[in-house]
Structures are given as structure tokens and as C-alpha cells.
N, C-alpha and C. Protein backbone atom coordinates (compact mmCIF):
# COMPACT_ATOMS: atom_id res chain seq x y z
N UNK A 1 -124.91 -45.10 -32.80
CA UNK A 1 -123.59 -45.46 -33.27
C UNK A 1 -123.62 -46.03 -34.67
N UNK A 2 -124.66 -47.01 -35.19
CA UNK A 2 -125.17 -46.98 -36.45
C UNK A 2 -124.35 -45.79 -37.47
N UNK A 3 -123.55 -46.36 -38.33
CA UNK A 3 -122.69 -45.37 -39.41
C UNK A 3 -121.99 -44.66 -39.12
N UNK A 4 -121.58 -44.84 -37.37
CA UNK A 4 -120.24 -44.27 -37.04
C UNK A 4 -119.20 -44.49 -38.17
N UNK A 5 -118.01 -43.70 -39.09
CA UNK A 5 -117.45 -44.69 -39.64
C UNK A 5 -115.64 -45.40 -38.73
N UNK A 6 -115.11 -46.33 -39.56
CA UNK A 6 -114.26 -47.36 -38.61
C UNK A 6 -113.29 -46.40 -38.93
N UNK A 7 -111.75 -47.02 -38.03
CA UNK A 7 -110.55 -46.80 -38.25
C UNK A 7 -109.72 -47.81 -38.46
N UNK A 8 -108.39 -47.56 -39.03
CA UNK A 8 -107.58 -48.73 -39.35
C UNK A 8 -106.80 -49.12 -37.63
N UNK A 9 -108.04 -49.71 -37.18
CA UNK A 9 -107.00 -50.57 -35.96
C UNK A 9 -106.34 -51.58 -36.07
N UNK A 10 -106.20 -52.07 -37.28
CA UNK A 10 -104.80 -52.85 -37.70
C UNK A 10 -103.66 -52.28 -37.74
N UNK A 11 -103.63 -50.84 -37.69
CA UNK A 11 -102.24 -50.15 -37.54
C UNK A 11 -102.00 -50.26 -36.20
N UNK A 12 -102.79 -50.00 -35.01
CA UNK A 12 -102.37 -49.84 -34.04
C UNK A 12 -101.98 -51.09 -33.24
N UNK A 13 -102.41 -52.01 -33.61
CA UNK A 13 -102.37 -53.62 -33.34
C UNK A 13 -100.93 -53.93 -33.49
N UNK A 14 -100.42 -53.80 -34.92
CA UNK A 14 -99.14 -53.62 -35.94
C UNK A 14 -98.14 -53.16 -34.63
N UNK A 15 -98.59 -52.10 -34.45
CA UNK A 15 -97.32 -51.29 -33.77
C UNK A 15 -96.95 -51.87 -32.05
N UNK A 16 -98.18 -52.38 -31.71
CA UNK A 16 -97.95 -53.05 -30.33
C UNK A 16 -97.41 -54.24 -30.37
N UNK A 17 -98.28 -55.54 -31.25
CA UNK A 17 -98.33 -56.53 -30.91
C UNK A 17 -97.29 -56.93 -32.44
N UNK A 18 -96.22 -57.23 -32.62
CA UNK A 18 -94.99 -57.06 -34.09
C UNK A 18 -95.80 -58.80 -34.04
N UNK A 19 -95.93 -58.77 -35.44
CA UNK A 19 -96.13 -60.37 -36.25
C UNK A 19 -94.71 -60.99 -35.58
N UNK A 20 -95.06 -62.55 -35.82
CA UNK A 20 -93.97 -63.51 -35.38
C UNK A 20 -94.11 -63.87 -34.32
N UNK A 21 -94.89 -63.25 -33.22
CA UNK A 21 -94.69 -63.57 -31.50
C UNK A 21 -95.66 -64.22 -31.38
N UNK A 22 -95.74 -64.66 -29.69
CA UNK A 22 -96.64 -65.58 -29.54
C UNK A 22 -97.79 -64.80 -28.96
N UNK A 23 -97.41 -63.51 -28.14
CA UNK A 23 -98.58 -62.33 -27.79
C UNK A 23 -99.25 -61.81 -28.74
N UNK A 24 -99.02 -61.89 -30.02
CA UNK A 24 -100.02 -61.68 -31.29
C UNK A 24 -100.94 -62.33 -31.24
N UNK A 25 -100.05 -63.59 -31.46
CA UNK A 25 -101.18 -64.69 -31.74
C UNK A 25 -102.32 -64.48 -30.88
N UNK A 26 -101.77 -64.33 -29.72
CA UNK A 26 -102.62 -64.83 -28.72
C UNK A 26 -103.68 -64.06 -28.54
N UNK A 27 -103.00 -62.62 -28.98
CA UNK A 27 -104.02 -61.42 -28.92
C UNK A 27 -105.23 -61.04 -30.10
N UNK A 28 -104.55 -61.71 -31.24
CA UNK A 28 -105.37 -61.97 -32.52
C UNK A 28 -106.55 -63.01 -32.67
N UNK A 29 -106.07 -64.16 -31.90
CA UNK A 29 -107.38 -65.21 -31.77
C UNK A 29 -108.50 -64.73 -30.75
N UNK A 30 -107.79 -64.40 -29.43
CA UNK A 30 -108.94 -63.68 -28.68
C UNK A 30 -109.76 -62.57 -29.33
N UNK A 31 -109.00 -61.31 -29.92
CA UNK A 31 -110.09 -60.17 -30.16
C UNK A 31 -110.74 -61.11 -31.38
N UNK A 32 -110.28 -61.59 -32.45
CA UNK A 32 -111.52 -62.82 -33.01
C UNK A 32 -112.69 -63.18 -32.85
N UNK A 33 -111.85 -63.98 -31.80
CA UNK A 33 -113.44 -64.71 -31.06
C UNK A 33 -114.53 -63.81 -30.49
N UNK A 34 -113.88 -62.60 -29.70
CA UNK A 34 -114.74 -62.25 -29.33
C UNK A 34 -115.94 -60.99 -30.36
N UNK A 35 -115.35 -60.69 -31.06
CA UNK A 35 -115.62 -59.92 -32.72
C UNK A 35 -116.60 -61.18 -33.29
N UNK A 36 -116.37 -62.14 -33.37
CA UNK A 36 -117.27 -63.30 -33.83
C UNK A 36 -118.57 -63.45 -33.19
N UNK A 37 -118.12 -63.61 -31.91
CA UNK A 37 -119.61 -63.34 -30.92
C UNK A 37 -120.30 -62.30 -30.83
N UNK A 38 -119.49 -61.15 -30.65
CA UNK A 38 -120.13 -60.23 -30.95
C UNK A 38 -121.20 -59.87 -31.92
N UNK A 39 -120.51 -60.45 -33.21
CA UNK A 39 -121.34 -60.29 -34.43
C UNK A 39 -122.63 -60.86 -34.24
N UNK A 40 -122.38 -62.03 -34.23
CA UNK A 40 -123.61 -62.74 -33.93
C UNK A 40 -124.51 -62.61 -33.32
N UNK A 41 -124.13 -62.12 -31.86
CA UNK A 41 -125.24 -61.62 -31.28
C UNK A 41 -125.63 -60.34 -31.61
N UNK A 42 -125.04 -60.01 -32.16
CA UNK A 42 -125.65 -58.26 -32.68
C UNK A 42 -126.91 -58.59 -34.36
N UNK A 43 -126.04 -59.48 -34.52
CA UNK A 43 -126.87 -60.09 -36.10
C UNK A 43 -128.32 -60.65 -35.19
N UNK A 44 -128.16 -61.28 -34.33
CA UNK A 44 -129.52 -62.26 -33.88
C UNK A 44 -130.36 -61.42 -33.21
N UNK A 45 -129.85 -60.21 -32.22
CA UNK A 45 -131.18 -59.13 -31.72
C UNK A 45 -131.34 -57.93 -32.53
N UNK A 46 -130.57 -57.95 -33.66
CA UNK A 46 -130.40 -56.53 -34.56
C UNK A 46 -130.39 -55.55 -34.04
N UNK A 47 -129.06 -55.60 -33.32
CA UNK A 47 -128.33 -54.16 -32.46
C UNK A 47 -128.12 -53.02 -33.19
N UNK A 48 -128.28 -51.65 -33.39
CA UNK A 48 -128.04 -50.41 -33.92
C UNK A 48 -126.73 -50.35 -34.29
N UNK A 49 -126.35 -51.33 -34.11
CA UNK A 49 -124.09 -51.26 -34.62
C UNK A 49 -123.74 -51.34 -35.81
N UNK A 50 -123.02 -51.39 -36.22
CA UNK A 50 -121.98 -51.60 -37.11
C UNK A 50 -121.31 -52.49 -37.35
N UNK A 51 -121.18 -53.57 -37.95
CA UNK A 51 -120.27 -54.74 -38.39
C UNK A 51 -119.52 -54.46 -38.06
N UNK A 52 -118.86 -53.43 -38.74
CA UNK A 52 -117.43 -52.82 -38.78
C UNK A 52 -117.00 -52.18 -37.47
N UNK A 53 -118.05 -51.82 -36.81
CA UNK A 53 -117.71 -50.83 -35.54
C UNK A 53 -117.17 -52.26 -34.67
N UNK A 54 -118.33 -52.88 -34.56
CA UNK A 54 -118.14 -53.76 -34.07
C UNK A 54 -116.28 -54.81 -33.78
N UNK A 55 -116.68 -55.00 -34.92
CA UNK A 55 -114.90 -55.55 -35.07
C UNK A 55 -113.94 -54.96 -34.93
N UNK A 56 -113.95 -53.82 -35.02
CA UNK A 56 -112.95 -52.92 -34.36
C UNK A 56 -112.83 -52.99 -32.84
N UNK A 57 -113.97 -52.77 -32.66
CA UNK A 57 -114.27 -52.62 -30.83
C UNK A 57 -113.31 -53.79 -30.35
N UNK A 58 -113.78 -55.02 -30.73
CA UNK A 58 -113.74 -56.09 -30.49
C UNK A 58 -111.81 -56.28 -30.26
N UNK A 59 -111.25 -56.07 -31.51
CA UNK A 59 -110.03 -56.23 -32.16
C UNK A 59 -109.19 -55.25 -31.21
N UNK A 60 -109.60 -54.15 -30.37
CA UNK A 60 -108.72 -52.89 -29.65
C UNK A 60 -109.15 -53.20 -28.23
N UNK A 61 -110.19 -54.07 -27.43
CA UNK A 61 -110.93 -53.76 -26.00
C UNK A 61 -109.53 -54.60 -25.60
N UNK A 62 -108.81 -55.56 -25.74
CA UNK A 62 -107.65 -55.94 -24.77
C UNK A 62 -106.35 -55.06 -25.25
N UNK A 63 -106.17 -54.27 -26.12
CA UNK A 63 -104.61 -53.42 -26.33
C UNK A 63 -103.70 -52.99 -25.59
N UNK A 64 -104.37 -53.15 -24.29
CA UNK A 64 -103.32 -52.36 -23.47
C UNK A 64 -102.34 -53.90 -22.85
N UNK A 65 -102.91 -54.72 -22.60
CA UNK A 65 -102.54 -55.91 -22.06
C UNK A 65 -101.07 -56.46 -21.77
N UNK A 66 -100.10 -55.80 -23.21
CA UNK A 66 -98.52 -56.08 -22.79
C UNK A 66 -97.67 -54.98 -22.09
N UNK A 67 -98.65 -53.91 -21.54
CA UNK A 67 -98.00 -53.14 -20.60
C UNK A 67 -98.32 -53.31 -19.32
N UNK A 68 -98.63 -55.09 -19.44
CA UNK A 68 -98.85 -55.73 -17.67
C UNK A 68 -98.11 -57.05 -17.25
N UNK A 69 -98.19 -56.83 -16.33
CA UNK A 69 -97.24 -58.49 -15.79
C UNK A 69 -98.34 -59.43 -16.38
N UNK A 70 -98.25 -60.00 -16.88
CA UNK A 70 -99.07 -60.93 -16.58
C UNK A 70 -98.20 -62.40 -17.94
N UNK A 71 -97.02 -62.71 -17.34
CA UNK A 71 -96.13 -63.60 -18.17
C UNK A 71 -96.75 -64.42 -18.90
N UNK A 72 -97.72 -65.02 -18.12
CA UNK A 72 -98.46 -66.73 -18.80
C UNK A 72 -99.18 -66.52 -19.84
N UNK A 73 -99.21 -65.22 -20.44
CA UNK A 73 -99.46 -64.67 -22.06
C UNK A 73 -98.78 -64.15 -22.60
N UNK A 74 -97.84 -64.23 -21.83
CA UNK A 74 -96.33 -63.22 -22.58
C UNK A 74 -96.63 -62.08 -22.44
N UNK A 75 -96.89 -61.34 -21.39
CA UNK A 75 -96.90 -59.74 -21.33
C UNK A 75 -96.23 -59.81 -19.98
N UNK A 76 -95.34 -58.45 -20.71
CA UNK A 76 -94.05 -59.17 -18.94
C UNK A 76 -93.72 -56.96 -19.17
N UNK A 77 -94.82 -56.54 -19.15
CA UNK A 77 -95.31 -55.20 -18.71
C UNK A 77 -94.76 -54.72 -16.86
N UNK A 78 -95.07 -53.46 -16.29
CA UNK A 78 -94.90 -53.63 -14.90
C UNK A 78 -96.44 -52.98 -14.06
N UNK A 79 -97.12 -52.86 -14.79
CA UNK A 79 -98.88 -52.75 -14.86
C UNK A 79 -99.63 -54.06 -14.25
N UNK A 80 -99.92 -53.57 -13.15
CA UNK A 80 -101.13 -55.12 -12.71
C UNK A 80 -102.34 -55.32 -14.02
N UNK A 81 -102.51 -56.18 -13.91
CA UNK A 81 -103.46 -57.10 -15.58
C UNK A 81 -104.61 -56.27 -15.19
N UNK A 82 -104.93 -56.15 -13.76
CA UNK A 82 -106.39 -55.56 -13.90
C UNK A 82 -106.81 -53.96 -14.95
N UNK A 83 -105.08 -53.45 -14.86
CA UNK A 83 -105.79 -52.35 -15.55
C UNK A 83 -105.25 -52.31 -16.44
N UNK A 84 -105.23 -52.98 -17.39
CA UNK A 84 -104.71 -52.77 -19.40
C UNK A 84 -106.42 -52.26 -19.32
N UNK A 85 -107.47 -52.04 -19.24
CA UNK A 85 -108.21 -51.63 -19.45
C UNK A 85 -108.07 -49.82 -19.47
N UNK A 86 -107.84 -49.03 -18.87
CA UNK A 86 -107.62 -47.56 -18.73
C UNK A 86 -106.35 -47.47 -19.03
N UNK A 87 -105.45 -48.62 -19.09
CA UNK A 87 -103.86 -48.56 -19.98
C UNK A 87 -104.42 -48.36 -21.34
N UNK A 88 -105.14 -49.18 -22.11
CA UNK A 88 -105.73 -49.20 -23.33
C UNK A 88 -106.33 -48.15 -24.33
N UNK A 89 -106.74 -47.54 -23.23
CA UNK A 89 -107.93 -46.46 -23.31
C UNK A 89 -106.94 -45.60 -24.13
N UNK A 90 -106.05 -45.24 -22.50
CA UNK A 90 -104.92 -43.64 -23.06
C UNK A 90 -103.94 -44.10 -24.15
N UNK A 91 -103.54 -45.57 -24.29
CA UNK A 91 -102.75 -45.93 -25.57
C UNK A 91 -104.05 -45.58 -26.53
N UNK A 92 -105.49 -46.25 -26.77
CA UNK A 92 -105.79 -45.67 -27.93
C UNK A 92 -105.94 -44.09 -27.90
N UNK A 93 -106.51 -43.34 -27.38
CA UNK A 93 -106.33 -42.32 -27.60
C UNK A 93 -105.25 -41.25 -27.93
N UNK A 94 -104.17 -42.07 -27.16
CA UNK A 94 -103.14 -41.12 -27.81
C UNK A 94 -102.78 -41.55 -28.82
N UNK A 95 -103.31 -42.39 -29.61
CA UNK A 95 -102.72 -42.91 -30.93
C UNK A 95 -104.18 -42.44 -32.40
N UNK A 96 -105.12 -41.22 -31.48
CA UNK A 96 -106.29 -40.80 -32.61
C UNK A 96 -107.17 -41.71 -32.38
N UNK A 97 -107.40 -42.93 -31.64
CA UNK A 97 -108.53 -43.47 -32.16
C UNK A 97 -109.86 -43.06 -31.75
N UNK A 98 -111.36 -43.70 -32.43
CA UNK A 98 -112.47 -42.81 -32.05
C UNK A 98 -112.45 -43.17 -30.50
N UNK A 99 -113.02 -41.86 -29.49
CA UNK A 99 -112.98 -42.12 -28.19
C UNK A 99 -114.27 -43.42 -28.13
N UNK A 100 -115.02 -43.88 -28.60
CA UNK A 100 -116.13 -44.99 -28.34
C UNK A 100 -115.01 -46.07 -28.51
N UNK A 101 -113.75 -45.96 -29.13
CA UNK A 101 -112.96 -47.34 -29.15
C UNK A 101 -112.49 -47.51 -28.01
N UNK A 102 -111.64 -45.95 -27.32
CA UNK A 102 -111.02 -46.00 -26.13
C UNK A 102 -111.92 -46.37 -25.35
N UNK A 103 -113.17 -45.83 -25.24
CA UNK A 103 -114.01 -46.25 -24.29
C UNK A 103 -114.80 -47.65 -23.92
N UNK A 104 -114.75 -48.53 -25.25
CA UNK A 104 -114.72 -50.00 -24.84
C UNK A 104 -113.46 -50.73 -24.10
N UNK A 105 -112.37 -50.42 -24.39
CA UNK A 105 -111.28 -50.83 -24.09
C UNK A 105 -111.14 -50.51 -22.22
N UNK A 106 -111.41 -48.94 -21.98
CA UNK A 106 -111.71 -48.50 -20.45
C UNK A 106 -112.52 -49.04 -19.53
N UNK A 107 -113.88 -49.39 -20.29
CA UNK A 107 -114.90 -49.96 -19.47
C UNK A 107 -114.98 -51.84 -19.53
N UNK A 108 -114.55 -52.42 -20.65
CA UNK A 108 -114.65 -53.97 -20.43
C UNK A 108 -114.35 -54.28 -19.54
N UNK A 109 -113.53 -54.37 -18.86
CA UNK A 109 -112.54 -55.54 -17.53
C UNK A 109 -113.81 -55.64 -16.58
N UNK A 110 -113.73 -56.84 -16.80
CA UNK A 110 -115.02 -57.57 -15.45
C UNK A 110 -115.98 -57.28 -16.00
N UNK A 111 -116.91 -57.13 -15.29
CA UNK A 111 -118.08 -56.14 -16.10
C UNK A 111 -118.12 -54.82 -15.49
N UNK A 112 -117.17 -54.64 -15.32
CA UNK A 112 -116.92 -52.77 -15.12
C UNK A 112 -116.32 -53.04 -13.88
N UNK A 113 -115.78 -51.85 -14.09
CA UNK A 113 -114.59 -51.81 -12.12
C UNK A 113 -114.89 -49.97 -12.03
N UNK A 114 -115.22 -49.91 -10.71
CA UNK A 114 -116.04 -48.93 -9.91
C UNK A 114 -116.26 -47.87 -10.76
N UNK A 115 -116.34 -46.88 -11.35
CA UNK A 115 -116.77 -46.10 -11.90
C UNK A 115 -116.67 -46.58 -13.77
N UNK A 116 -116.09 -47.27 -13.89
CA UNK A 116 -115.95 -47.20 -15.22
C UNK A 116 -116.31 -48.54 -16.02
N UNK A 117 -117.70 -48.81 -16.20
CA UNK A 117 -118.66 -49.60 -15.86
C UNK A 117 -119.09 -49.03 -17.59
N UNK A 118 -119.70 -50.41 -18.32
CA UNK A 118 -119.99 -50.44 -20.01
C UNK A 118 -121.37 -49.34 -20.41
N UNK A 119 -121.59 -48.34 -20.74
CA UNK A 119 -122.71 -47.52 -20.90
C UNK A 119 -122.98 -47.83 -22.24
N UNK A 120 -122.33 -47.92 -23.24
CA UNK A 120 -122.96 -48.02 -24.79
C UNK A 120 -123.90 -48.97 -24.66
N UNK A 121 -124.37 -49.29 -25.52
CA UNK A 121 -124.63 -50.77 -26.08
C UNK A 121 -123.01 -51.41 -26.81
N UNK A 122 -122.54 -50.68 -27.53
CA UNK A 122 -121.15 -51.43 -27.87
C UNK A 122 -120.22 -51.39 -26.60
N UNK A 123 -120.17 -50.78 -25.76
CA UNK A 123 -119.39 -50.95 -24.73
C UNK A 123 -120.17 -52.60 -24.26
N UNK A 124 -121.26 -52.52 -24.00
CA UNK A 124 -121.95 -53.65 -22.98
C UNK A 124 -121.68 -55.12 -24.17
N UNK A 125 -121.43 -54.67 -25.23
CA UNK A 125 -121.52 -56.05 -26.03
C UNK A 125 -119.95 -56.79 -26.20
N UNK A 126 -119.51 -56.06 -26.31
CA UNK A 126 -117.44 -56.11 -26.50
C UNK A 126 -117.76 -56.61 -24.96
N UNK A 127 -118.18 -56.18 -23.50
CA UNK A 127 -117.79 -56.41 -22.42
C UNK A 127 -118.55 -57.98 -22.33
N UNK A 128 -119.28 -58.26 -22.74
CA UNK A 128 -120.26 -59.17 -22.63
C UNK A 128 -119.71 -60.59 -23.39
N UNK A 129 -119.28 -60.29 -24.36
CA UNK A 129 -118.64 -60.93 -25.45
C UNK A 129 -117.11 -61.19 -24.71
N UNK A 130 -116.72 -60.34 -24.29
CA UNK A 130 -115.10 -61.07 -23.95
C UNK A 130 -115.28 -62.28 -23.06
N UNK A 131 -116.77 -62.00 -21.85
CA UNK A 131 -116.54 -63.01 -20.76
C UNK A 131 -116.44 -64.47 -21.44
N UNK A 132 -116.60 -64.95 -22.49
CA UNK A 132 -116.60 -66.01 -22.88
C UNK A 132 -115.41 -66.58 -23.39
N UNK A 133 -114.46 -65.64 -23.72
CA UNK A 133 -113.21 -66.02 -24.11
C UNK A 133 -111.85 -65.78 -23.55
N UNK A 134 -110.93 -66.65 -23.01
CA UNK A 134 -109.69 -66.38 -22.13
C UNK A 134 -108.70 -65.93 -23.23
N UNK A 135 -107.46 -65.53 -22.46
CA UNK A 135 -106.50 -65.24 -23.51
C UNK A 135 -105.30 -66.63 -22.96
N UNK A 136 -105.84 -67.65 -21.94
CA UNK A 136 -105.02 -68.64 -21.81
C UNK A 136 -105.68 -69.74 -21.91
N UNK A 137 -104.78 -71.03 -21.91
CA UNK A 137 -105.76 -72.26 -21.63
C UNK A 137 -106.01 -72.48 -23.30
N UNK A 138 -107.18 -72.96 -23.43
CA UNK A 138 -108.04 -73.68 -24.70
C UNK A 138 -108.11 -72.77 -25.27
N UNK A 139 -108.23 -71.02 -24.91
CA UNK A 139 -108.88 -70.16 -25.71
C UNK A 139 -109.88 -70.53 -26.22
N UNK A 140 -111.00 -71.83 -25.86
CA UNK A 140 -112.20 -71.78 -26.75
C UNK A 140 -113.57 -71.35 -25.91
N UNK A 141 -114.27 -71.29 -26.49
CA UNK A 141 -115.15 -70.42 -25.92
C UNK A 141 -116.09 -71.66 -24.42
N UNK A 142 -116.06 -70.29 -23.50
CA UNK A 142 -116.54 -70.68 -21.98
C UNK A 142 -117.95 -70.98 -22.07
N UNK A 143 -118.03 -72.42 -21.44
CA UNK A 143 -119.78 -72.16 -21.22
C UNK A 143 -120.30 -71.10 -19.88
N UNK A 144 -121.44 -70.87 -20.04
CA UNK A 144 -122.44 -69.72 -19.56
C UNK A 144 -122.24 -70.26 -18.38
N UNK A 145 -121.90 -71.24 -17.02
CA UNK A 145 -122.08 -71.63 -16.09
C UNK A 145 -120.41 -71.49 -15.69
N UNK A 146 -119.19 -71.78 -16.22
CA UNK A 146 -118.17 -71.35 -15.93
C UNK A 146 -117.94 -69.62 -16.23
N UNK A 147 -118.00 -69.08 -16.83
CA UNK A 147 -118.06 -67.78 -16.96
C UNK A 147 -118.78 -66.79 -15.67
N UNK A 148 -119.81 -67.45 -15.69
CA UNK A 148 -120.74 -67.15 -14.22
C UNK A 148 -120.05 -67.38 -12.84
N UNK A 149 -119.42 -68.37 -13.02
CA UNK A 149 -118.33 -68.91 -11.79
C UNK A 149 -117.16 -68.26 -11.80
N UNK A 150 -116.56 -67.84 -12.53
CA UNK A 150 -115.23 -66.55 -12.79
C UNK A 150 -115.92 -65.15 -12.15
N UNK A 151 -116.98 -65.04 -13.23
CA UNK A 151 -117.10 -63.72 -12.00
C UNK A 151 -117.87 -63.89 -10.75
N UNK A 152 -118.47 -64.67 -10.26
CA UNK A 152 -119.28 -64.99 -9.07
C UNK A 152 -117.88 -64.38 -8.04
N UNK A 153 -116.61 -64.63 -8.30
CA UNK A 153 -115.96 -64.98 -7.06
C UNK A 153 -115.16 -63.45 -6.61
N UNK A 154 -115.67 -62.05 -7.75
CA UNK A 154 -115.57 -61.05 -7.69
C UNK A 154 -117.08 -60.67 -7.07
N UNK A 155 -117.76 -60.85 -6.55
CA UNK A 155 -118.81 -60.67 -5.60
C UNK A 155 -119.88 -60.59 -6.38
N UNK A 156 -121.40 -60.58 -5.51
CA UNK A 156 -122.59 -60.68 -5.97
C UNK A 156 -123.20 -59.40 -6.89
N UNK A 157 -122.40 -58.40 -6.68
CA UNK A 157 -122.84 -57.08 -7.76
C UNK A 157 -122.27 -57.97 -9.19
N UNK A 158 -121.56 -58.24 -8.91
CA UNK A 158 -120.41 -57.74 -10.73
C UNK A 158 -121.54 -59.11 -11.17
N UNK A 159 -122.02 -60.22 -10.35
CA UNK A 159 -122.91 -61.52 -10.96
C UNK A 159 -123.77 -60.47 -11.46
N UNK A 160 -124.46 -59.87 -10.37
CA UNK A 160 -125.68 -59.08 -10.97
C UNK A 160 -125.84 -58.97 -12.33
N UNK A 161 -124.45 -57.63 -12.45
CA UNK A 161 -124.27 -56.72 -13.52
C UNK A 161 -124.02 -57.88 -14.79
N UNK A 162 -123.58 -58.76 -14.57
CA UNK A 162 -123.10 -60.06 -15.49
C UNK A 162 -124.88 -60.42 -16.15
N UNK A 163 -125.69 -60.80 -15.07
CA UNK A 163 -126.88 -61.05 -15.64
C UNK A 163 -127.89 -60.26 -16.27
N UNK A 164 -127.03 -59.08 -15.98
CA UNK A 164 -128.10 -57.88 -16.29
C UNK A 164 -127.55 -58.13 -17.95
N UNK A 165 -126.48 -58.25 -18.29
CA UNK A 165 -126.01 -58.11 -20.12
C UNK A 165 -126.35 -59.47 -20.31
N UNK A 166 -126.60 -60.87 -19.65
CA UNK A 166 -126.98 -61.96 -20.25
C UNK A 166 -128.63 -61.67 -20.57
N UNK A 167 -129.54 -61.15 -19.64
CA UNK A 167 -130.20 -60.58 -20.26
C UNK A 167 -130.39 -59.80 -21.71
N UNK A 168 -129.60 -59.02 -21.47
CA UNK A 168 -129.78 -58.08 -22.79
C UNK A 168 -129.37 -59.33 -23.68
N UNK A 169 -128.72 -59.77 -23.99
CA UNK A 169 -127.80 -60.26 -25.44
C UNK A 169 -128.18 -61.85 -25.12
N UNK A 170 -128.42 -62.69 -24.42
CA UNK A 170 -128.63 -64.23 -24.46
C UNK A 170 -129.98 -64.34 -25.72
């Protein structure tokens, strides 16, 4: 993926999430943070990525999110929250973007839900990288023992699969 080149996913951001609201915001500090972490950990094991890929990934893996109920972020969608993930996907794609964008956006939620589970390395790092950051609450970043406890209570695979990317990237 190394010199994939980026796209302007600030347009597509633009067109979902209109400046002034509070679902911007909210959606702008999260893909942030998690684009921040990302970086970093890609800077500290010197991942084959892209800065740029990277932040993109990062900036598009929640997009689908206001075509779900989920009020207490201001997305008052009629989509259960679990899937803005494959909502995301077909919004980026039908809007041109590279399919490795749609495909972080498809595979993040949890650490994958039954078939559609992080294969890149940028898929596994965007997925890896979000668990640390909510889109409610403090929005500041989760320690490694609460994060572990969020997904623990989606059963002992998804912990697994959770430790299998703390592996890779811790």
C-alpha cells in the first residue's frame, strides 16, 4: 500500500457531516484522534503505509455513522449503529473513493463482525486505533484495560482478535 496515492476525503466529509453542527465536531475530533494514533504507531514499528493513506483511512472508517440511530451523537439515522460500518463502505464507494478506504470503513466495527473482519495492515491499524477512542463521553483516549473491557463483553473471540492487533501494534 506504500505510494498508494490519497483522495480528497475532505470532500466527502463536507458533504455528510455540513460545518456548524455538533456531529462534525464530534466526527472530526474522533477520526483525529484516531489518525494521530495511528500515525504514531505506524511511525514507531515502521508500517509499509502512508502518512497520507493513513489519515485518510482514519478521517472516512466512521462515515457512515449519521445514517444510524444512535441520538447521543446526534445521528438520528434509521440504521442500527452496529452497521455504519458496510453503510460507510457503499457511501464511500459510491462517492469514487479508493476501495482500501471503503474497505477500512467495512471491516473496523469491533474488531470485525462475522465475515468482514480487518485483512490489510491499514485495515487492522484504523481498526486497532479506533478502539481507543469513543465518539461520546471525554472523547479522550481509553486506557488498554478499559478498551479490553468494552470488547471482553462481545465474547472471548473478538478479546482474542483484540489481542491478536495489540500484539501487532503495542
Amino acid at each position: 500500500m506504500a505510494g498508494t496515492p490519497s483522495f480528497d476525503y475532505q470532500r466527502i466529509i463536507d458533504k455528510y457531516y455540513p460545518e456548524g453542527t455538533r456531529l462534525r465536531d464530534i466526527y472530526m475530533r474522533h477520526g483525529r484522534s484516531v489518525a494521530a494514533l495511528a500515525l504514531e504507531i505506524s511511525s514507531r514499528k515502521q508500517l509499509p503505509l502512508s502518512p497520507e493513506q493513513i489519515e485518510a483511512a482514519a478521517m472516512v472508517h466512521d462515515i457512515g455513522i449519521f445514517l444510524c440511530d444512535a441520538p447521543g451523537i446526534y445521528c438520528h439515522g434509521s440504521e442500527p449503529y452496529i452497521a455504519h460500518g458496510p453503510l460507510g463502505a457503499a457511501l464511500l464507494r459510491h462517492e469514487g473513493a479508493p476501495e482500501w478506504a471503503a474497505r477500512v470503513a467495512e471491516r473496523h466495527t469491533g474488531v470485525g463482525i462475522g465475515d468482514l473482519v480487518p485483512e490489510t495492515m491499514l485495515e487492522k491499524l484504523i481498526c486497532y486505533a479506533d478502539k481507543f477512542y469513543s465518539k461520546s463521553g471525554s472523547m479522550e483516549r481509553k486506557p488498554l484495560e478499559r478498551v479490553e473491557a468494552s470488547i471482553a463483553r462481545f465474547g472471548a473471540d473478538n478479546l482474542a482478535r483484540f489481542h491478536a492487533l495489540h500484539s501487532l501494534f503495542a
